[in-house]
Structure formats: structure tokens, C-alpha cells
PDB file of N, CA and C in Angstrom:
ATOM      1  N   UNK A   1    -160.731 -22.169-238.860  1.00  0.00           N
ATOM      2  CA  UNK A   1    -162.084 -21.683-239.193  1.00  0.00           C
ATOM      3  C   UNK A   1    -162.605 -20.794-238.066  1.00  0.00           C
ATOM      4  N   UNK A   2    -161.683 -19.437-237.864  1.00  0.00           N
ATOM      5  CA  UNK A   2    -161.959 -18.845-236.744  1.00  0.00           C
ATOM      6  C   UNK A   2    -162.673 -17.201-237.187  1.00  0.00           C
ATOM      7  N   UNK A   3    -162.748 -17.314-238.454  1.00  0.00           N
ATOM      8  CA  UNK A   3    -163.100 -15.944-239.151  1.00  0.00           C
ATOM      9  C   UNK A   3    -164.396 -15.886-238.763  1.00  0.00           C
ATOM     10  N   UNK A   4    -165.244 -15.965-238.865  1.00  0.00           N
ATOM     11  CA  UNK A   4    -166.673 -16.155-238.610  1.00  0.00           C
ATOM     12  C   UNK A   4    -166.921 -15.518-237.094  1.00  0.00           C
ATOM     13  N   UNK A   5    -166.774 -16.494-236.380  1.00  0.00           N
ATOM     14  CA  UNK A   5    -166.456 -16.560-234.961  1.00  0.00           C
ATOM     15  C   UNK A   5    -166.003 -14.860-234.850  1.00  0.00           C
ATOM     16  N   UNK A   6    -164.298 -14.779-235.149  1.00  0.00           N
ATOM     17  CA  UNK A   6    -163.780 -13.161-235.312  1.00  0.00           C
ATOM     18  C   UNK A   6    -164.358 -12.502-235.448  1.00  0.00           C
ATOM     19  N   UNK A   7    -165.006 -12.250-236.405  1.00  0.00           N
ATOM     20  CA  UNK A   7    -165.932 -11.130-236.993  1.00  0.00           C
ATOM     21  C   UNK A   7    -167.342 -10.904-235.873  1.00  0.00           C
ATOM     22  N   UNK A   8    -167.802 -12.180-236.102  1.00  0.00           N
ATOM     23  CA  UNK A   8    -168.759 -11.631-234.686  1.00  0.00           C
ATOM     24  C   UNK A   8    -168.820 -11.597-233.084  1.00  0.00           C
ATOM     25  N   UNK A   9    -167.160 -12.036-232.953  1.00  0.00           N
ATOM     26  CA  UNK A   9    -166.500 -11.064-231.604  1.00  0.00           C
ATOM     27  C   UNK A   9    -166.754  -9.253-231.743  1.00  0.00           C
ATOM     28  N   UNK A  10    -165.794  -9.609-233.151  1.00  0.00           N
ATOM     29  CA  UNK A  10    -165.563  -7.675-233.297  1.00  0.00           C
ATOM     30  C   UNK A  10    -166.680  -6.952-233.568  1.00  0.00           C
ATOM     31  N   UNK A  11    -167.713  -7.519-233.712  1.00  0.00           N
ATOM     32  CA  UNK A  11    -169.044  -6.925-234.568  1.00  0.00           C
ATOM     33  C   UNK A  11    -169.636  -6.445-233.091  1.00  0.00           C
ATOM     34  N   UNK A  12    -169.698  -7.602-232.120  1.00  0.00           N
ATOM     35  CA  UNK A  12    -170.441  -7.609-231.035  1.00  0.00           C
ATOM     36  C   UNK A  12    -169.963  -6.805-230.136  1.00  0.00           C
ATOM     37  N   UNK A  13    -168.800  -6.702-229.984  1.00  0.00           N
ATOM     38  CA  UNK A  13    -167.563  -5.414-228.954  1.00  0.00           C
ATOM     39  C   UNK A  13    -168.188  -4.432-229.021  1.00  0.00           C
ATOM     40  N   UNK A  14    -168.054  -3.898-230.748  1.00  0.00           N
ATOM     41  CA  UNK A  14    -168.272  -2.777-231.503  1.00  0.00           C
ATOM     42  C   UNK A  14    -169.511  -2.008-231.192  1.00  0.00           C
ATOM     43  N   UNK A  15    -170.688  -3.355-231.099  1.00  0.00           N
ATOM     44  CA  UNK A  15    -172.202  -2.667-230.726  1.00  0.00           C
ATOM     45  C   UNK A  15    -172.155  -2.326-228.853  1.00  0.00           C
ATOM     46  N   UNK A  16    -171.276  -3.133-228.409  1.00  0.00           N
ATOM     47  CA  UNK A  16    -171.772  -3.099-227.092  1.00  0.00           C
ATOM     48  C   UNK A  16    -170.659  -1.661-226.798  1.00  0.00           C
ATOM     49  N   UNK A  17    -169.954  -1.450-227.438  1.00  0.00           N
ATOM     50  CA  UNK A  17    -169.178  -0.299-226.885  1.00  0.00           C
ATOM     51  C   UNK A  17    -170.058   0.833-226.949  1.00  0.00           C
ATOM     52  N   UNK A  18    -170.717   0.979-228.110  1.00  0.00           N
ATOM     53  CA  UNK A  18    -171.861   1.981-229.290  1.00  0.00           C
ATOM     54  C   UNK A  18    -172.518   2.305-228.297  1.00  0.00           C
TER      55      UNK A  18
END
């Protein structure tokens, strides 16, 4: 049950790279 979690790793990367 790591999808969730995943997604708002990659979500959060994504903004902080932005």
C-alpha cells in the first residue's frame, strides 16, 4: 500500500522542482 504515499512523493518532487 505504497501507491498513495508514491504519488505524493512524485507530486511533491515535481512542485518543488517547478
Amino acid at each position: 500500500m505504497k501507491q498513495l504515499e508514491y504519488l505524493h512523493v512524485t507530486v511533491r518532487k515535481h512542485a518543488e522542482n517547478q
